[in-house]
Protein backbone atom coordinates (compact mmCIF):
# COMPACT_ATOMS: atom_id res chain seq x y z
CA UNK A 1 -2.64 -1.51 5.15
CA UNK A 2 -0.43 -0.42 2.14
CA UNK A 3 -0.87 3.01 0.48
CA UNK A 4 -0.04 3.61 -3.09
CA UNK A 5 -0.13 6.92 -5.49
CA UNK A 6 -0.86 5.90 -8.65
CA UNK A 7 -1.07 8.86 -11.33
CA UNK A 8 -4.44 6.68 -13.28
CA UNK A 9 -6.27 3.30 -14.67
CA UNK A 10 -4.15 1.72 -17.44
CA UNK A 11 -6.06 -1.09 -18.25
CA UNK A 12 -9.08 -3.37 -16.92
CA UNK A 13 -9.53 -7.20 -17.75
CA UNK A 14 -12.56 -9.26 -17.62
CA UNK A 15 -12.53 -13.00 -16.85
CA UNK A 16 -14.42 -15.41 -15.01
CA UNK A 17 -16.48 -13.18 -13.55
CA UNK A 18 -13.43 -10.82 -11.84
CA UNK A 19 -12.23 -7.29 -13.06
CA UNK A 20 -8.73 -6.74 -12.87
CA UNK A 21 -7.87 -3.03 -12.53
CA UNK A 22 -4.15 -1.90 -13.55
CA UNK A 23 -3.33 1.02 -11.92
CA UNK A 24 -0.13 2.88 -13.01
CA UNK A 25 1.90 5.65 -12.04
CA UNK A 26 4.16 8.03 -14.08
CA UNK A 27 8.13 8.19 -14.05
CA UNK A 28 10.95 9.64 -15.32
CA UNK A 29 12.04 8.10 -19.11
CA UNK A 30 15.72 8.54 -18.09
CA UNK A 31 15.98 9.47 -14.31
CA UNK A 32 19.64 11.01 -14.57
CA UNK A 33 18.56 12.72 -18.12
CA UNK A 34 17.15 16.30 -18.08
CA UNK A 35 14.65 15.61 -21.04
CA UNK A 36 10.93 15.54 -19.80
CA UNK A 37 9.75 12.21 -20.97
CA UNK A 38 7.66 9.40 -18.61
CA UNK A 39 7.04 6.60 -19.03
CA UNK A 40 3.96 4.18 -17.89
CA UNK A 41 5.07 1.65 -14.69
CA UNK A 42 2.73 -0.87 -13.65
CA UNK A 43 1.78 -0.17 -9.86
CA UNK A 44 -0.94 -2.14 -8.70
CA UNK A 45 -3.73 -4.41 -9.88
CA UNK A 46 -6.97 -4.24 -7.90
CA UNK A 47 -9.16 -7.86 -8.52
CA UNK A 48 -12.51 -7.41 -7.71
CA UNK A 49 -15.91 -9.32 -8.67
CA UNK A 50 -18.16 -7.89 -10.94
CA UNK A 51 -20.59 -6.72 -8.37
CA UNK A 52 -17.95 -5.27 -6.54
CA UNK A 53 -16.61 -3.15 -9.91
CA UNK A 54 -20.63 -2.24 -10.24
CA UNK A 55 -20.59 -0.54 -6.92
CA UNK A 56 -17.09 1.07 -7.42
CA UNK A 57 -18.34 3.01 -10.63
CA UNK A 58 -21.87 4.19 -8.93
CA UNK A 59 -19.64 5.35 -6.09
CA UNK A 60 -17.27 7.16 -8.50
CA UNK A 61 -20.30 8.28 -10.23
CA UNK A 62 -21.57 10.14 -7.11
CA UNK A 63 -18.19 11.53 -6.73
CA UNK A 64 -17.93 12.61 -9.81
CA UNK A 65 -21.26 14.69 -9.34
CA UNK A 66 -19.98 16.31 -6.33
CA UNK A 67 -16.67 17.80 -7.81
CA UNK A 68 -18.39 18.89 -10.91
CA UNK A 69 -21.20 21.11 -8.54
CA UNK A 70 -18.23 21.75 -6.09
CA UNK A 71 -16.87 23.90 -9.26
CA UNK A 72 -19.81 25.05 -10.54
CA UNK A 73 -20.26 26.85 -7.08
CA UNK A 74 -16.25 28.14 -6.87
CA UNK A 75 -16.19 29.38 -10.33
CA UNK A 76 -20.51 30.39 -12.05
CA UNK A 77 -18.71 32.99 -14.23
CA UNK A 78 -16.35 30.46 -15.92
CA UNK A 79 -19.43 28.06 -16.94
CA UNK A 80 -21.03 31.22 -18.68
CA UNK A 81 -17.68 31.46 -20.64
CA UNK A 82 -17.26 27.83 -21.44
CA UNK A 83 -20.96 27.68 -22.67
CA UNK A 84 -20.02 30.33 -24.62
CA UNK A 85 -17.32 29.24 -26.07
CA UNK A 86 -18.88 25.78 -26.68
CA UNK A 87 -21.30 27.48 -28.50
CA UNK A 88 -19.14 29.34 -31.66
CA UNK A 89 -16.63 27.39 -34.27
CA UNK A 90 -13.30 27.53 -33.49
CA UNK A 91 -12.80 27.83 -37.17
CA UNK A 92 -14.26 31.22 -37.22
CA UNK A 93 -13.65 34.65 -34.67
């Protein structure tokens, strides 16, 4: 089995019945350049059928839950600050 490191989702299609996930990863603009631009390269596309995309996300979706109460538990003083600060205009101090 292949392995690839892809840096995020650029685009998903839907035909037919089959989702077509474009993963992409990030690279240098100008490899022998020293400026800091990337650009977007097509790595992978995933085809799978629609049932198979509706499982994906409600795995993701459990995933998802665990990181965000994984952090909650590293960090409870930083969610008292970011309610905080969710909670006055950044237009006023």
């Amino acid at each position: 089995m292949n392995s690839y490191f892809c840096d995020g989702l650029k685009e998903v299609t839907i035909l037919n019945g089959v989702a077509r996930l474009e993963f992409h990863r990030l690279q240098p603009a100008n490899p022998g350049g020293s400026d800091s631009e990337v650009q977007s390269v097509s790595e992978l596309v995933v085809a799978l059928p629609l049932q198979g995309v509706l499982q994906t996300l409600s795995i993701l979706e459990q995933v998802r839950a665990r990181l965000v109460q994984d952090e909650r538990a590293r960090r409870p003083e930083a969610e008292g600050a970011a309610q905080s600060a969710r909670s006055r205009s950044p237009n006023f101090t």
